[in-house]
Protein backbone atom coordinates (compact mmCIF):
# COMPACT_ATOMS: atom_id res chain seq x y z
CA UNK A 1 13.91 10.21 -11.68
CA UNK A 2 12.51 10.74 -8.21
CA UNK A 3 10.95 13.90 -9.13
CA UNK A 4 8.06 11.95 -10.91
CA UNK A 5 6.62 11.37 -7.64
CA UNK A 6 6.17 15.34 -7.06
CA UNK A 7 4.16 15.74 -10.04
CA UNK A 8 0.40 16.63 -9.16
CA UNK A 9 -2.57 14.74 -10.00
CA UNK A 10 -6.06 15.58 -8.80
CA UNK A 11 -4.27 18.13 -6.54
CA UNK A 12 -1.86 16.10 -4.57
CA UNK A 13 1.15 14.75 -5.49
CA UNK A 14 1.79 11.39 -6.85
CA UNK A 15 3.36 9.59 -3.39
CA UNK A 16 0.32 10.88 -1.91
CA UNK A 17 -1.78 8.90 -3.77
CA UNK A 18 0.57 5.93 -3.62
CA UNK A 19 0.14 5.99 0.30
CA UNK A 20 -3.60 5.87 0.10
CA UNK A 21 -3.64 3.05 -2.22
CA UNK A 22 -0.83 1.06 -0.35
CA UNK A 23 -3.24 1.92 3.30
CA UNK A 24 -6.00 0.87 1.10
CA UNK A 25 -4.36 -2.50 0.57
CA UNK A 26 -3.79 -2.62 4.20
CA UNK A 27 -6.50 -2.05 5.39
CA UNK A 28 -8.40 -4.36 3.41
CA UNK A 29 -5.91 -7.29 3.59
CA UNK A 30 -6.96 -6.71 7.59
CA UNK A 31 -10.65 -6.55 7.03
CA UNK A 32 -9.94 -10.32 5.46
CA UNK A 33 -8.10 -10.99 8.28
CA UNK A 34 -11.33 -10.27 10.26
CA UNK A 35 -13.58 -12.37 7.77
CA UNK A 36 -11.12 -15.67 7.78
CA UNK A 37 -11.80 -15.64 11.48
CA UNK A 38 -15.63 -15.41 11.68
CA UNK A 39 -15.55 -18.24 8.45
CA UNK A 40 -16.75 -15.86 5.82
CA UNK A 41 -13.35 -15.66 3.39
CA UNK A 42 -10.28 -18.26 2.13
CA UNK A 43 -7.15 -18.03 4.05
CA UNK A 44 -5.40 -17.81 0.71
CA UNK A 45 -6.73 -14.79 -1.08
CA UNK A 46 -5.94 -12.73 2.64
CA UNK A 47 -2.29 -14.13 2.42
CA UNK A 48 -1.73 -13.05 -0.63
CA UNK A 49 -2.86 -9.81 -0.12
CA UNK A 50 -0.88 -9.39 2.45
CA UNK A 51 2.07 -9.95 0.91
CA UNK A 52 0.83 -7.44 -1.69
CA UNK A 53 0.29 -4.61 0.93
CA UNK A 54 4.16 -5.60 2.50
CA UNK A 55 5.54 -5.39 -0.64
CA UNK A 56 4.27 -2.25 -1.82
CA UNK A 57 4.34 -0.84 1.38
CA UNK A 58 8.01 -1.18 1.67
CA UNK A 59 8.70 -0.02 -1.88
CA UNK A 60 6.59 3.19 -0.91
CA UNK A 61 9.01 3.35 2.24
CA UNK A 62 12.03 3.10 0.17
CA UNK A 63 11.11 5.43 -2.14
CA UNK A 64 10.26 8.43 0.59
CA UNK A 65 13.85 7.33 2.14
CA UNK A 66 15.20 8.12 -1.31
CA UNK A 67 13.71 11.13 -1.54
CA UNK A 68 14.32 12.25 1.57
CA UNK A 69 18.04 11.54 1.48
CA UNK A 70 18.39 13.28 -1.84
């Protein structure tokens, strides 16, 4: 089952693209972070997309530990 993540799309493999979007979540979840401070976004909508990035950062995490201990 954890081969699926070797298969290539675009020229890289799946998990590569997972970590892009999952540092794309992160990195905008901190750019909110920025814009709740200065006034310019709700609290809420950064929270929650925070929680997003955690969440699928640590099921990206879990999966490379899987594969790696495969």
């Amino acid at each position: 089952m954890l081969d699926a993540i070797f298969y290539s799309w675009l020229g890289q493999p799946i998990f590569v693209w997972f970590g892009v979007i999952v540092f794309t979540f992160i990195f905008t979840a901190g750019v909110y972070g920025f814009l709740v401070s200065k006034g310019k976004a709700k609290m809420s909508f950064h929270v929650n997309l925070a929680r997003l990035a955690l969440v699928l950062a640590l099921l990206y995490g879990l999966v490379m530990v899987l594969v790696v201990l495969k």
